[in-house]
N, C-alpha and C. Protein backbone atom coordinates (compact mmCIF):
# COMPACT_ATOMS: atom_id res chain seq x y z
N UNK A 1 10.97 18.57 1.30
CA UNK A 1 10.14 17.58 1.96
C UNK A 1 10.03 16.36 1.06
N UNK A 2 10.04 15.47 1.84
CA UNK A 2 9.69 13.75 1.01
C UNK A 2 8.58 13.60 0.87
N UNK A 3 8.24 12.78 -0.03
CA UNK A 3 7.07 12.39 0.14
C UNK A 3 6.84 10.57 -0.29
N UNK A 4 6.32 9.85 0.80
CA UNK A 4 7.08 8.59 -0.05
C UNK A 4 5.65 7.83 -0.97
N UNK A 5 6.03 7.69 -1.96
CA UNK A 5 5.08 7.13 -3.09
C UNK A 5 5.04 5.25 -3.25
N UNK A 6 5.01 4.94 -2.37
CA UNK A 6 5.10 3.14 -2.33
C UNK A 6 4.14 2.17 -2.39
N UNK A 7 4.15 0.77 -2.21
CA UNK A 7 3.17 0.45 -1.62
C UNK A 7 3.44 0.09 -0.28
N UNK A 8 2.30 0.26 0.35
CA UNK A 8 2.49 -0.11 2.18
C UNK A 8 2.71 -1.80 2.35
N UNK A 9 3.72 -1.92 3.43
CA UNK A 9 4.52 -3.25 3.86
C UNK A 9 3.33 -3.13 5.20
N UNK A 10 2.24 -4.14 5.43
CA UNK A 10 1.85 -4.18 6.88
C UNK A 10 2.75 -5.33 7.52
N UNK A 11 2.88 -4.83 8.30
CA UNK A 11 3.53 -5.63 9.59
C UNK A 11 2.47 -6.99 10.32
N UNK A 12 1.52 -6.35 10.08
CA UNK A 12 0.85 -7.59 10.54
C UNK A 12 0.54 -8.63 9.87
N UNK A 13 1.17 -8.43 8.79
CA UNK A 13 1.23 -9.48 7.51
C UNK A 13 -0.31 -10.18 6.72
N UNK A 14 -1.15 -8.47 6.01
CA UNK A 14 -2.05 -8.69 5.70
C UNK A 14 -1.16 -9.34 4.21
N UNK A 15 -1.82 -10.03 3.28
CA UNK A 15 -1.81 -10.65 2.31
C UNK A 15 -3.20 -10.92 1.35
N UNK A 16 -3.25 -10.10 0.43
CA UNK A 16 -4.68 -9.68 -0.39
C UNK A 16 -4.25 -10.98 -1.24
N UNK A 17 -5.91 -11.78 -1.68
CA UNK A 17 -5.07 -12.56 -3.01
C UNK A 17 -5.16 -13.98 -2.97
N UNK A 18 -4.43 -14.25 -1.90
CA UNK A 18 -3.90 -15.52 -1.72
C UNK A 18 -4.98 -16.39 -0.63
N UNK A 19 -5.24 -17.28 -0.84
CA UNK A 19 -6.02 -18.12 0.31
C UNK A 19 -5.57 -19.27 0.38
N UNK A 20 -5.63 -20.37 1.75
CA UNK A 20 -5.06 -20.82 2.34
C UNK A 20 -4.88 -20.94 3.91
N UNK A 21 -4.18 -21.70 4.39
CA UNK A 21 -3.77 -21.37 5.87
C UNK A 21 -2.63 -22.63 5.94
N UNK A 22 -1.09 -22.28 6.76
CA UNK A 22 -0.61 -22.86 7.84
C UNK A 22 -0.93 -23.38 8.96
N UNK A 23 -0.79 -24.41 9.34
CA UNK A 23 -0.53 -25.00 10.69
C UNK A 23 0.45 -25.26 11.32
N UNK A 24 1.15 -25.29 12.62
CA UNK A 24 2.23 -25.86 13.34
C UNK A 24 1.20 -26.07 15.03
N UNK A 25 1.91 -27.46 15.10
CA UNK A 25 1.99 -28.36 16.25
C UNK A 25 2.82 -28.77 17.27
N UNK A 26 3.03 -28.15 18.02
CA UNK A 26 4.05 -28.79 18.93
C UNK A 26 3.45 -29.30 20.50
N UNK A 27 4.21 -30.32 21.03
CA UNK A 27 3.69 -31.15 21.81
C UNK A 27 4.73 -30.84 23.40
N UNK A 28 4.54 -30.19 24.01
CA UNK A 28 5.31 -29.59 25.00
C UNK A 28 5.82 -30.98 26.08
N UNK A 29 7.69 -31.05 25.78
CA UNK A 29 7.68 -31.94 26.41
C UNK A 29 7.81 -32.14 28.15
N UNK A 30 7.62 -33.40 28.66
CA UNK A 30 7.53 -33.75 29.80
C UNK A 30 5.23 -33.57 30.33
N UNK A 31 4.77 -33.24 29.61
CA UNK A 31 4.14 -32.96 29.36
C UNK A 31 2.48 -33.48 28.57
N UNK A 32 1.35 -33.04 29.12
CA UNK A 32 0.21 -33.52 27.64
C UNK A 32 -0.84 -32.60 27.06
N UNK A 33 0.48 -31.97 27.11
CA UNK A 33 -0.47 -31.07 26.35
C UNK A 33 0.42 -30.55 24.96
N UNK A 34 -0.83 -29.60 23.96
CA UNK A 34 0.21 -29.59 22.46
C UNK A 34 -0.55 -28.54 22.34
N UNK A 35 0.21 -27.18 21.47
CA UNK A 35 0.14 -26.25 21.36
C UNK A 35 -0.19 -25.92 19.60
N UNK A 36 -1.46 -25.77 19.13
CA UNK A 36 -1.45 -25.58 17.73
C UNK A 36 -1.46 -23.99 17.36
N UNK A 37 -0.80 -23.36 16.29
CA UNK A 37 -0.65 -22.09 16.24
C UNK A 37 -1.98 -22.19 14.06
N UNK A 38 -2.62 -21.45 13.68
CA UNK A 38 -2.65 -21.55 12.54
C UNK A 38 -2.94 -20.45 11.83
N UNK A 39 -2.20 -19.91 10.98
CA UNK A 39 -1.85 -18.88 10.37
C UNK A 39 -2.41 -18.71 8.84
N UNK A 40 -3.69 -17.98 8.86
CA UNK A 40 -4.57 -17.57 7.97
C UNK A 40 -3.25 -16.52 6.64
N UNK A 41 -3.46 -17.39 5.61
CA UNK A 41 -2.79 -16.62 4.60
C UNK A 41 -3.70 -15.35 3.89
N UNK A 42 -5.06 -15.61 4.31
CA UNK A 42 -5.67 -14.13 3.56
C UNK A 42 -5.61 -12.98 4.52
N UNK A 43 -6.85 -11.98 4.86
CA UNK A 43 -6.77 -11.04 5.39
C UNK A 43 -7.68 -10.78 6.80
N UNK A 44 -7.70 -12.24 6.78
CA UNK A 44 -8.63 -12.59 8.08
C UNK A 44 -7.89 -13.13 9.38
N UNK A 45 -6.40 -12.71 9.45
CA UNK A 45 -6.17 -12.87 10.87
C UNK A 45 -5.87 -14.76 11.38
N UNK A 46 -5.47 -15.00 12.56
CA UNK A 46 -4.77 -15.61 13.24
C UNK A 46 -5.36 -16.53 13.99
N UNK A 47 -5.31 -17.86 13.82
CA UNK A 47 -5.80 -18.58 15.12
C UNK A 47 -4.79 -19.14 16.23
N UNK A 48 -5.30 -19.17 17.16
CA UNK A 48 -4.01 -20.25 18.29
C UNK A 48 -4.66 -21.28 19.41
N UNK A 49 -4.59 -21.83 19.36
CA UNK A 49 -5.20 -23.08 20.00
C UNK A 49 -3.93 -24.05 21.53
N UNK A 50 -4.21 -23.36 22.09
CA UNK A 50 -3.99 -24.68 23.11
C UNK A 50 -4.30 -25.79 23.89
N UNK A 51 -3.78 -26.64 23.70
CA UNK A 51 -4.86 -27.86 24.33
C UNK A 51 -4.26 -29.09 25.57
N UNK A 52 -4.66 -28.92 26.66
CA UNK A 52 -3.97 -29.92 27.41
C UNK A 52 -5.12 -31.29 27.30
N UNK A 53 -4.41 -32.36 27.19
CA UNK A 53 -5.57 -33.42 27.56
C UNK A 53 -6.33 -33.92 28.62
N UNK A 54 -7.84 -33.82 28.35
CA UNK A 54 -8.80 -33.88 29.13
C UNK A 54 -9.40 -32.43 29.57
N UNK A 55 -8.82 -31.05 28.72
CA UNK A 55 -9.28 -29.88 29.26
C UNK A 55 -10.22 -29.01 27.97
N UNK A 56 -10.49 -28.45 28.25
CA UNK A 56 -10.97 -27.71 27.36
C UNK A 56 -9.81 -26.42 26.56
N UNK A 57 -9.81 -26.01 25.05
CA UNK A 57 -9.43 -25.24 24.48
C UNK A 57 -9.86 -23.91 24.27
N UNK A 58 -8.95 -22.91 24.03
CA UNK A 58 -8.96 -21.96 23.97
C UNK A 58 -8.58 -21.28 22.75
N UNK A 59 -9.90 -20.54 22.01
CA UNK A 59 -9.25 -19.90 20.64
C UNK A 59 -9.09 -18.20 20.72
N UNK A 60 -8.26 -17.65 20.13
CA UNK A 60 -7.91 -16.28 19.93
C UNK A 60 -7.93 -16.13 18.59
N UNK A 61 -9.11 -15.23 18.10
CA UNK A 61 -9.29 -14.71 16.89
C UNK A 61 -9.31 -13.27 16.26
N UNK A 62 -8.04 -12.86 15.67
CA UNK A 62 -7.62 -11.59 15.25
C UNK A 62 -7.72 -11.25 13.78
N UNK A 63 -8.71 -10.12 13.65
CA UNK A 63 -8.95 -9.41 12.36
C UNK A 63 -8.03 -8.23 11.81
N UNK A 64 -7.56 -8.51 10.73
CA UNK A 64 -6.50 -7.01 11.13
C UNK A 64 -7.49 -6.06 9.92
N UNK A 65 -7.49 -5.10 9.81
CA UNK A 65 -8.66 -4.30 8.89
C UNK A 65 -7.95 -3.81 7.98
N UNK A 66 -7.38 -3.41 6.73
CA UNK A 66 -6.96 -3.01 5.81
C UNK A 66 -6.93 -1.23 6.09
N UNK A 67 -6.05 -0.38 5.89
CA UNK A 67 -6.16 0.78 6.32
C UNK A 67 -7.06 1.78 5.48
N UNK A 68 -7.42 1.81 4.11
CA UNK A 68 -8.31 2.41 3.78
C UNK A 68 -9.24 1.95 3.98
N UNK A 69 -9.90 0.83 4.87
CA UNK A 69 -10.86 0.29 5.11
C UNK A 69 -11.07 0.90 6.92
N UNK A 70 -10.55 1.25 7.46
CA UNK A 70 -10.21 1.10 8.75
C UNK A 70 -10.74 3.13 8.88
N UNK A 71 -11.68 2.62 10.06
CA UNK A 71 -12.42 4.58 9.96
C UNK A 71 -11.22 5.53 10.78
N UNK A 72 -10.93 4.75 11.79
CA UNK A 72 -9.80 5.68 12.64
C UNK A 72 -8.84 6.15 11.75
N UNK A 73 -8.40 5.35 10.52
CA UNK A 73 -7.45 5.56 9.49
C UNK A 73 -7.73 7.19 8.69
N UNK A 74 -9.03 7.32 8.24
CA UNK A 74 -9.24 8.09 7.23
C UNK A 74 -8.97 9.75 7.59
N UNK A 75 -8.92 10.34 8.44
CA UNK A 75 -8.61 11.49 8.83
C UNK A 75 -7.09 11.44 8.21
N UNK A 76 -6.25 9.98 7.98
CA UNK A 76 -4.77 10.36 7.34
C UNK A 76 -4.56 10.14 5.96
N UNK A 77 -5.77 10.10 5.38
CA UNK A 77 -6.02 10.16 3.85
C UNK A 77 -6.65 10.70 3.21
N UNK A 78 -6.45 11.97 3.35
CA UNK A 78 -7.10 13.04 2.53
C UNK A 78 -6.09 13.45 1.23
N UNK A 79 -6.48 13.51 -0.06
CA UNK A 79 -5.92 13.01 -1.06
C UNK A 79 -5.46 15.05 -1.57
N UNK A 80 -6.89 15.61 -1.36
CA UNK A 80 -6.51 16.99 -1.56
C UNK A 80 -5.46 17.63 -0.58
N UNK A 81 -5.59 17.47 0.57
CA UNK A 81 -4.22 17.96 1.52
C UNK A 81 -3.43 17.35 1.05
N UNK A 82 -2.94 15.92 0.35
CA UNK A 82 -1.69 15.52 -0.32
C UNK A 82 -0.86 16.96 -1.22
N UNK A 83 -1.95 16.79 -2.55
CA UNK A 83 -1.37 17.47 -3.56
C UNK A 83 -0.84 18.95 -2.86
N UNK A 84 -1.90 19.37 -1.92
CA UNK A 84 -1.84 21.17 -1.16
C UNK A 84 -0.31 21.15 -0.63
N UNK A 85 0.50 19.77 -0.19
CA UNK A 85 1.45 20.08 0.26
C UNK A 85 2.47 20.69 -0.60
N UNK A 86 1.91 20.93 -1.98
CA UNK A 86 3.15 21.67 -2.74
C UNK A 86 4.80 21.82 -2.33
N UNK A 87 4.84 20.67 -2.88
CA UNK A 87 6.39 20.04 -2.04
C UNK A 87 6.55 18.88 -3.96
N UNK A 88 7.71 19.05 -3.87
CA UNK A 88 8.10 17.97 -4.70
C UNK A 88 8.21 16.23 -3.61
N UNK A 89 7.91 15.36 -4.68
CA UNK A 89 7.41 13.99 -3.55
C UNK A 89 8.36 13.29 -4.46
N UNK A 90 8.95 12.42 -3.73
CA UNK A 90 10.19 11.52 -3.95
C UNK A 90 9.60 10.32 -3.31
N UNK A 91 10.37 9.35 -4.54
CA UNK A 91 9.42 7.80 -3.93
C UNK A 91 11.01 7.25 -3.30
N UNK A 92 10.26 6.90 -1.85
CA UNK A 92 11.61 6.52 -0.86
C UNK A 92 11.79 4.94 -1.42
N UNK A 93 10.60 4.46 -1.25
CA UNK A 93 10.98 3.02 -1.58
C UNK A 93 10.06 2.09 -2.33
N UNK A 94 9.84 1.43 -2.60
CA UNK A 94 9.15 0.25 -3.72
C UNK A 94 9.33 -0.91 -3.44
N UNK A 95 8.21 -2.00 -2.99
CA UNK A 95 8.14 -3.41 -2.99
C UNK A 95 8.65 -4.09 -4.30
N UNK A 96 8.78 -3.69 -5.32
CA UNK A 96 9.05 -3.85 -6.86
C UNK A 96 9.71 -2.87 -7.31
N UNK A 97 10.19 -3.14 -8.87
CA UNK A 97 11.46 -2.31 -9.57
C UNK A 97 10.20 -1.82 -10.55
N UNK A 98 10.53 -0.40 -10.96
CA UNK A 98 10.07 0.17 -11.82
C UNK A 98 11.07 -0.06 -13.37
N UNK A 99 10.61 -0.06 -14.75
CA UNK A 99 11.47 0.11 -15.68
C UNK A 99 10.82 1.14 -16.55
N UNK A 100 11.04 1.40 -17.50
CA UNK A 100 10.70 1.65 -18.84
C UNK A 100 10.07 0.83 -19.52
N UNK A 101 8.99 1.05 -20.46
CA UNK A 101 8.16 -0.07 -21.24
C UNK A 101 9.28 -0.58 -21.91
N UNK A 102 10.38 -0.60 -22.42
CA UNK A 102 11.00 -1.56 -23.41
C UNK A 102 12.30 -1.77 -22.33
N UNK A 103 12.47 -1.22 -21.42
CA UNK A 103 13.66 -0.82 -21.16
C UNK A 103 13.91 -2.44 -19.68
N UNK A 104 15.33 -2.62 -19.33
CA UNK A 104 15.33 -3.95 -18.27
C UNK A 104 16.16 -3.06 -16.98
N UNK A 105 16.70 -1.47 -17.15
CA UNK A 105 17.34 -0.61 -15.79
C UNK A 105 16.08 -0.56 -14.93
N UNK A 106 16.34 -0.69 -13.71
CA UNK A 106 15.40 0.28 -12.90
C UNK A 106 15.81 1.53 -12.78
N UNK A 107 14.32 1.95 -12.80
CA UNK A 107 14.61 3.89 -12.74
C UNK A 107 15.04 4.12 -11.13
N UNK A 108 16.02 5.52 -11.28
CA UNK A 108 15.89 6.10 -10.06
C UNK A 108 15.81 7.35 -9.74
N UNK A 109 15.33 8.02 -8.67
CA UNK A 109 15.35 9.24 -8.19
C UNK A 109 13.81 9.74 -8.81
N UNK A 110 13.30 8.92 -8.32
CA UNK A 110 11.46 9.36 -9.03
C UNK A 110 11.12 10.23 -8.20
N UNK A 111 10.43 11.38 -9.30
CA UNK A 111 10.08 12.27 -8.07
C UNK A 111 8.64 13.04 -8.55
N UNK A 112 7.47 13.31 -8.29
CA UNK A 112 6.03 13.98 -8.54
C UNK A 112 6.27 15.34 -8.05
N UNK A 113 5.75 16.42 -8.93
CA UNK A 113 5.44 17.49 -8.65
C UNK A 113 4.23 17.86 -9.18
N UNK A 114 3.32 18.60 -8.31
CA UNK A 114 2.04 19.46 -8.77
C UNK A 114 2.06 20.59 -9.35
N UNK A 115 2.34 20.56 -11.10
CA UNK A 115 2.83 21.99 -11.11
C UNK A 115 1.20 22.96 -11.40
N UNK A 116 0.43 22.25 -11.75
CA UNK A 116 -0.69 23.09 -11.95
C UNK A 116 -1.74 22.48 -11.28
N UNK A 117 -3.34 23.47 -10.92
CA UNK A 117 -4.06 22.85 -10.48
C UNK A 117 -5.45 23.44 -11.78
N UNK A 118 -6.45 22.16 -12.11
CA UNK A 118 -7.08 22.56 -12.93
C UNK A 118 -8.30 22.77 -12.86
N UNK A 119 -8.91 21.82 -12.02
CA UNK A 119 -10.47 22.03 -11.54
C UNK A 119 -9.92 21.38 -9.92
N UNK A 120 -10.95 21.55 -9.17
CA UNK A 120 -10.90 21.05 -7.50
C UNK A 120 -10.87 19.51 -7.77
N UNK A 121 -10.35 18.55 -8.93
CA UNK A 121 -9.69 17.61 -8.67
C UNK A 121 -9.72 16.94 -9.31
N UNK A 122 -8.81 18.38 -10.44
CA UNK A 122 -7.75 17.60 -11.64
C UNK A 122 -6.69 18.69 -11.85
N UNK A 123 -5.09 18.05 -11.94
CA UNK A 123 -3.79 18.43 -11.25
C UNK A 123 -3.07 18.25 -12.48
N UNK A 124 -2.19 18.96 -12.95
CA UNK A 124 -0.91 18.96 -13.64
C UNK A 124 -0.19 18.33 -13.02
N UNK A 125 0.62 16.86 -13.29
CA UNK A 125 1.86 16.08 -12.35
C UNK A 125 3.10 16.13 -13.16
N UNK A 126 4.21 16.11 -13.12
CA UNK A 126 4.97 16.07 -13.94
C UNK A 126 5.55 15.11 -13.23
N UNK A 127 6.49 14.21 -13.30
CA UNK A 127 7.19 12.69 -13.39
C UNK A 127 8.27 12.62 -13.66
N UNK A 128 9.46 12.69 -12.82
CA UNK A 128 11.08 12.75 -13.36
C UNK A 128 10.91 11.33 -12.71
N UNK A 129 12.12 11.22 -13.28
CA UNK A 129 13.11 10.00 -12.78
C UNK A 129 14.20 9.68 -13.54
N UNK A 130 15.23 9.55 -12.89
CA UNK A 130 16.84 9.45 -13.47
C UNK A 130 17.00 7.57 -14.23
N UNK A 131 17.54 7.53 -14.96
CA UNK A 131 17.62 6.13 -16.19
C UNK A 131 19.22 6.45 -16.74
N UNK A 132 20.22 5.58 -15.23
CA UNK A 132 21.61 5.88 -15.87
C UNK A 132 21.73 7.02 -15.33
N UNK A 133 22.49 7.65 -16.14
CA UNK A 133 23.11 9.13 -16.23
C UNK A 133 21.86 10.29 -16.75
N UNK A 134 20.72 10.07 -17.24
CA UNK A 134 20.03 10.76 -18.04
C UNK A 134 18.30 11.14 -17.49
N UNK A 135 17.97 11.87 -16.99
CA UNK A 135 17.14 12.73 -16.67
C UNK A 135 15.93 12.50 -17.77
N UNK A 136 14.84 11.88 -17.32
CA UNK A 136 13.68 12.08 -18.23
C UNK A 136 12.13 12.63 -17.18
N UNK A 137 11.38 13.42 -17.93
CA UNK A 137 10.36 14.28 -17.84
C UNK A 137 9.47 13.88 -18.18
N UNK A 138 7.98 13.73 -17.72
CA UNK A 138 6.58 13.44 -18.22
C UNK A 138 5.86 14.14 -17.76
N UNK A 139 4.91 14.73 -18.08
CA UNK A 139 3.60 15.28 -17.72
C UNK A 139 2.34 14.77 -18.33
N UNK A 140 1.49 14.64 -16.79
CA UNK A 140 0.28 13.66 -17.31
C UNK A 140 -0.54 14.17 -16.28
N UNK A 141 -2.24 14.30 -16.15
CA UNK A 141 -2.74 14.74 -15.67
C UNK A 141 -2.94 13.58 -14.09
N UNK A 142 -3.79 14.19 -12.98
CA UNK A 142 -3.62 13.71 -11.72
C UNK A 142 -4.99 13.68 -11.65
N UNK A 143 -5.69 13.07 -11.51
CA UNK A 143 -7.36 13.17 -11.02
C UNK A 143 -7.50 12.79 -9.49
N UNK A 144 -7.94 13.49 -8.82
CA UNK A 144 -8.55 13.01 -7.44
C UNK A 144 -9.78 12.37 -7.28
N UNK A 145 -9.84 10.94 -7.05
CA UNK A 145 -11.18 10.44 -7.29
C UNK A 145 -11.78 9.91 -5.51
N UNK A 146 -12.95 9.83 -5.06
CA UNK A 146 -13.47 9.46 -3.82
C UNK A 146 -13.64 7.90 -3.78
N UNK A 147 -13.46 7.21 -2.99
CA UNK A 147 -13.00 5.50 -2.91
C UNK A 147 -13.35 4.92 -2.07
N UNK A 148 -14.32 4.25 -1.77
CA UNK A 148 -15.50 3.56 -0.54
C UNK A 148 -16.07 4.82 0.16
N UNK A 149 -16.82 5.34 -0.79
CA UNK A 149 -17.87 6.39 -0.07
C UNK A 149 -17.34 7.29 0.99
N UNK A 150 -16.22 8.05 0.80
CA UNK A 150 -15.94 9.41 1.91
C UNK A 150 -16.65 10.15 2.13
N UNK A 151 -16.39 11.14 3.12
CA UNK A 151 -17.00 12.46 2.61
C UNK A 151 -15.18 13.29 1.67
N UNK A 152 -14.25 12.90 1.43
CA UNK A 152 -13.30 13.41 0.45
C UNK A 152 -12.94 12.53 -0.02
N UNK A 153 -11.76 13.18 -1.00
CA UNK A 153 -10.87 12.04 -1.91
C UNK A 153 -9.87 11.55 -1.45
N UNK A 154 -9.71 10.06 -1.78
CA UNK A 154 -8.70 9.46 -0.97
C UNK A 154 -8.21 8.48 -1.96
N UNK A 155 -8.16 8.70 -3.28
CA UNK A 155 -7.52 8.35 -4.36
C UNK A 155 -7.04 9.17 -5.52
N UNK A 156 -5.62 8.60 -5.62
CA UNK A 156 -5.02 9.53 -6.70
C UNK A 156 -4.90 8.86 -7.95
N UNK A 157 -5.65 8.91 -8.83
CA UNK A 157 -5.86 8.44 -9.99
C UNK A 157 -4.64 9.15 -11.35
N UNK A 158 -3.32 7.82 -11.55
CA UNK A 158 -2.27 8.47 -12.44
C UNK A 158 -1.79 7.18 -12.86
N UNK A 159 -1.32 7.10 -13.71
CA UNK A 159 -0.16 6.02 -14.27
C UNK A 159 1.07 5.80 -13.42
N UNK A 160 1.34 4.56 -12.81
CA UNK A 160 2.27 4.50 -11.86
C UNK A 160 3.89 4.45 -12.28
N UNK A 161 4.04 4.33 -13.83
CA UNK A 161 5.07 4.29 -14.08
C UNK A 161 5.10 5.02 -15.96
N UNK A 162 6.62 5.24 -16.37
CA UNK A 162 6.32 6.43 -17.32
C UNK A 162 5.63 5.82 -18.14
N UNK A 163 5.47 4.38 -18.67
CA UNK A 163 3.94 4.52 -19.69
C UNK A 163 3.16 3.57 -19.42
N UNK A 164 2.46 3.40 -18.38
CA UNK A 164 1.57 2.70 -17.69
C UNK A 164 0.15 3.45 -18.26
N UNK A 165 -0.46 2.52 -17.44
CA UNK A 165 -1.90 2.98 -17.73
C UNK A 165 -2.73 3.90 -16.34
N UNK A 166 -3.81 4.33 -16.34
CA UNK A 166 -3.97 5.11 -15.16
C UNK A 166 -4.40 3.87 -14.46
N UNK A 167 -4.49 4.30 -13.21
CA UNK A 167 -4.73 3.05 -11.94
C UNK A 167 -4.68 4.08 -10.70
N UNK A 168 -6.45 3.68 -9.94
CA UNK A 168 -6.45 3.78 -8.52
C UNK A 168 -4.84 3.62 -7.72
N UNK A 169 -4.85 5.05 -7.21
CA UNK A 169 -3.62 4.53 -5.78
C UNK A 169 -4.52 5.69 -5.35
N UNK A 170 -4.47 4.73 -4.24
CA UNK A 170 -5.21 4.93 -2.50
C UNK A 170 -4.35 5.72 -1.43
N UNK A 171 -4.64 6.33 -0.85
CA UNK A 171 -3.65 6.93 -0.01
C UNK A 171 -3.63 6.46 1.26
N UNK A 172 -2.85 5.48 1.54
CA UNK A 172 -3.39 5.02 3.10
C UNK A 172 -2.75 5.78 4.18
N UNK A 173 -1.73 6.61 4.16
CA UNK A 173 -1.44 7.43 5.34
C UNK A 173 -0.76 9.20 4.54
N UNK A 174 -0.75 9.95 5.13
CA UNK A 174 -0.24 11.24 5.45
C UNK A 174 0.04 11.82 6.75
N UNK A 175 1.45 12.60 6.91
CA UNK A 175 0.85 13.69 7.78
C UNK A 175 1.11 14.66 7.42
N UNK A 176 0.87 15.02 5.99
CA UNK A 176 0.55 16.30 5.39
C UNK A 176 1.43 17.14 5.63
N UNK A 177 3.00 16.69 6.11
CA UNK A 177 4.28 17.65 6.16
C UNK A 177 5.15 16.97 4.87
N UNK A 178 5.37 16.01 5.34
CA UNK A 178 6.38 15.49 4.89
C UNK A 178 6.64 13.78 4.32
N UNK A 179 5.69 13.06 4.62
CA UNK A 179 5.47 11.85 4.25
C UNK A 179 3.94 11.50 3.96
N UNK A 180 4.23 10.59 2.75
CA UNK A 180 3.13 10.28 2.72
C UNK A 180 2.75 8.96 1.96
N UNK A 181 1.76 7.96 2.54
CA UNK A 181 2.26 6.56 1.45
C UNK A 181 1.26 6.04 0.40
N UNK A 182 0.93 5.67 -0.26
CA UNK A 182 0.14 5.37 -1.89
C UNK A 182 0.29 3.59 -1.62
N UNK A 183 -0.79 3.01 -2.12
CA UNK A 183 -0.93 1.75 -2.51
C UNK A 183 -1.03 1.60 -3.50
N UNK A 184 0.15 1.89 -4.44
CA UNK A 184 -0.07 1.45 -6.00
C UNK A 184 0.00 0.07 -6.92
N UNK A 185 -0.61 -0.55 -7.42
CA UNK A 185 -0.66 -1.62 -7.45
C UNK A 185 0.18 -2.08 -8.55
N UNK A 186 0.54 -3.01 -8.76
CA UNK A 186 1.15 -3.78 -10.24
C UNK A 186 0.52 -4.08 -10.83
N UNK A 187 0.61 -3.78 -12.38
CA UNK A 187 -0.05 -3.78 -13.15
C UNK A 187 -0.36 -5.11 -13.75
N UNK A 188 0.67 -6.33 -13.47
CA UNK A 188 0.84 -7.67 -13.60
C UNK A 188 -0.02 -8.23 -12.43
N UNK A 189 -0.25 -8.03 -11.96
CA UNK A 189 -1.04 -8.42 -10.23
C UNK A 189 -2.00 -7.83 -10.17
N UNK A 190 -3.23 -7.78 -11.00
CA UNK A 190 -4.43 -6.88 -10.64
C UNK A 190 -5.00 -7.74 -9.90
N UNK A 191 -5.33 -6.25 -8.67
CA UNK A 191 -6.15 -6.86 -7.51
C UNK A 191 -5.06 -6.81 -6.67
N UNK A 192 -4.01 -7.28 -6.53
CA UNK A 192 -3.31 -7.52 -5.59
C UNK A 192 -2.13 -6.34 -5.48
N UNK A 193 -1.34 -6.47 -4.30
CA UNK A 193 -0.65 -4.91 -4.02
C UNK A 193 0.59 -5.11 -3.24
């Protein structure tokens, strides 16, 4: 079974971080009326404006909710059914390249296993990943920590890369077979993901 260890790509093009907004104008020809579209760069969603002259306008305003923020979400982030899947977890894909602290290869074939469990939520992880031709091993502990008031854990508290520091990753989806996705953040980009 896979398990994918990434950070989540939303489609609806949330963007943590950044503030701002786009505009575009177009003026429909033969015509008097002009169509403004304006596109919120933070996490607050979309405006669109149409306007004929002499009429009144019309706005459409869309919130998109962040998924560990989002309640319908949380039934797919339960952090202890993660680890229970006792499955080795392979990271399918990455917004960013992982390296080595000194090193300029990206690693490949990363893969998490739970080999021990120590208290109800703290985990033995061990950490492969292939560098070249050559196979390297880490073991470092896994803490399950609770993250905007659950009633469970929905953060996996580990070092995201072999000598990183520990860092919140959030679990924003599972379905507890076979996939499952992590918001791990960069360590150059705090705050942002």
């Amino acid at each position: 079974m896979k398990l994918v260890l990434s950070l989540a790509i939303f489609v609806s093009g949330v963007f943590w971080g950044t503030i701002g907004e786009t505009s575009t104008t177009t003026r429909r020809v033969g015509t008097r009326s002009t169509s403004t579209t304006t596109h919120g760069l933070g996490a607050y969603g979309s405006v669109s404006t149409t306007t004929r002259r002499e009429t009144l306008s019309a706005r459409i305003i869309t919130i998109t909710v962040p998924p560990e923020e989002d309640p319908s979400k949380f039934k797919e982030q339960n952090a202890t059914r993660v680890v229970e899947m006792n499955a080795t977890q392979w990271v399918k894909w990455r917004t960013y390249n992982v390296t080595e602290y000194f090193g300029y290869t990206p690693l490949e074939c990363e893969n998490f296993n739970i080999t021990k469990k120590i208290t109800p939520s703290n985990y033995s992880l061990q950490y492969r990943y292939r560098k070249g031709f050559e196979w390297k091993t880490i073991n470092e502990t896994l803490t399950l920590k609770e993250f905007g008031h659950r009633d469970f854990r929905n953060d996996m508290y580990f070092a995201r890369t072999p000598y990183g520091i520990l860092k919140d990753n959030l679990v924003l989806y599972s379905n507890y077979v076979n996939c499952t996705v992590l918001r791990i953040p960069m360590p150059t980009q705090e705050g942002k993901f």
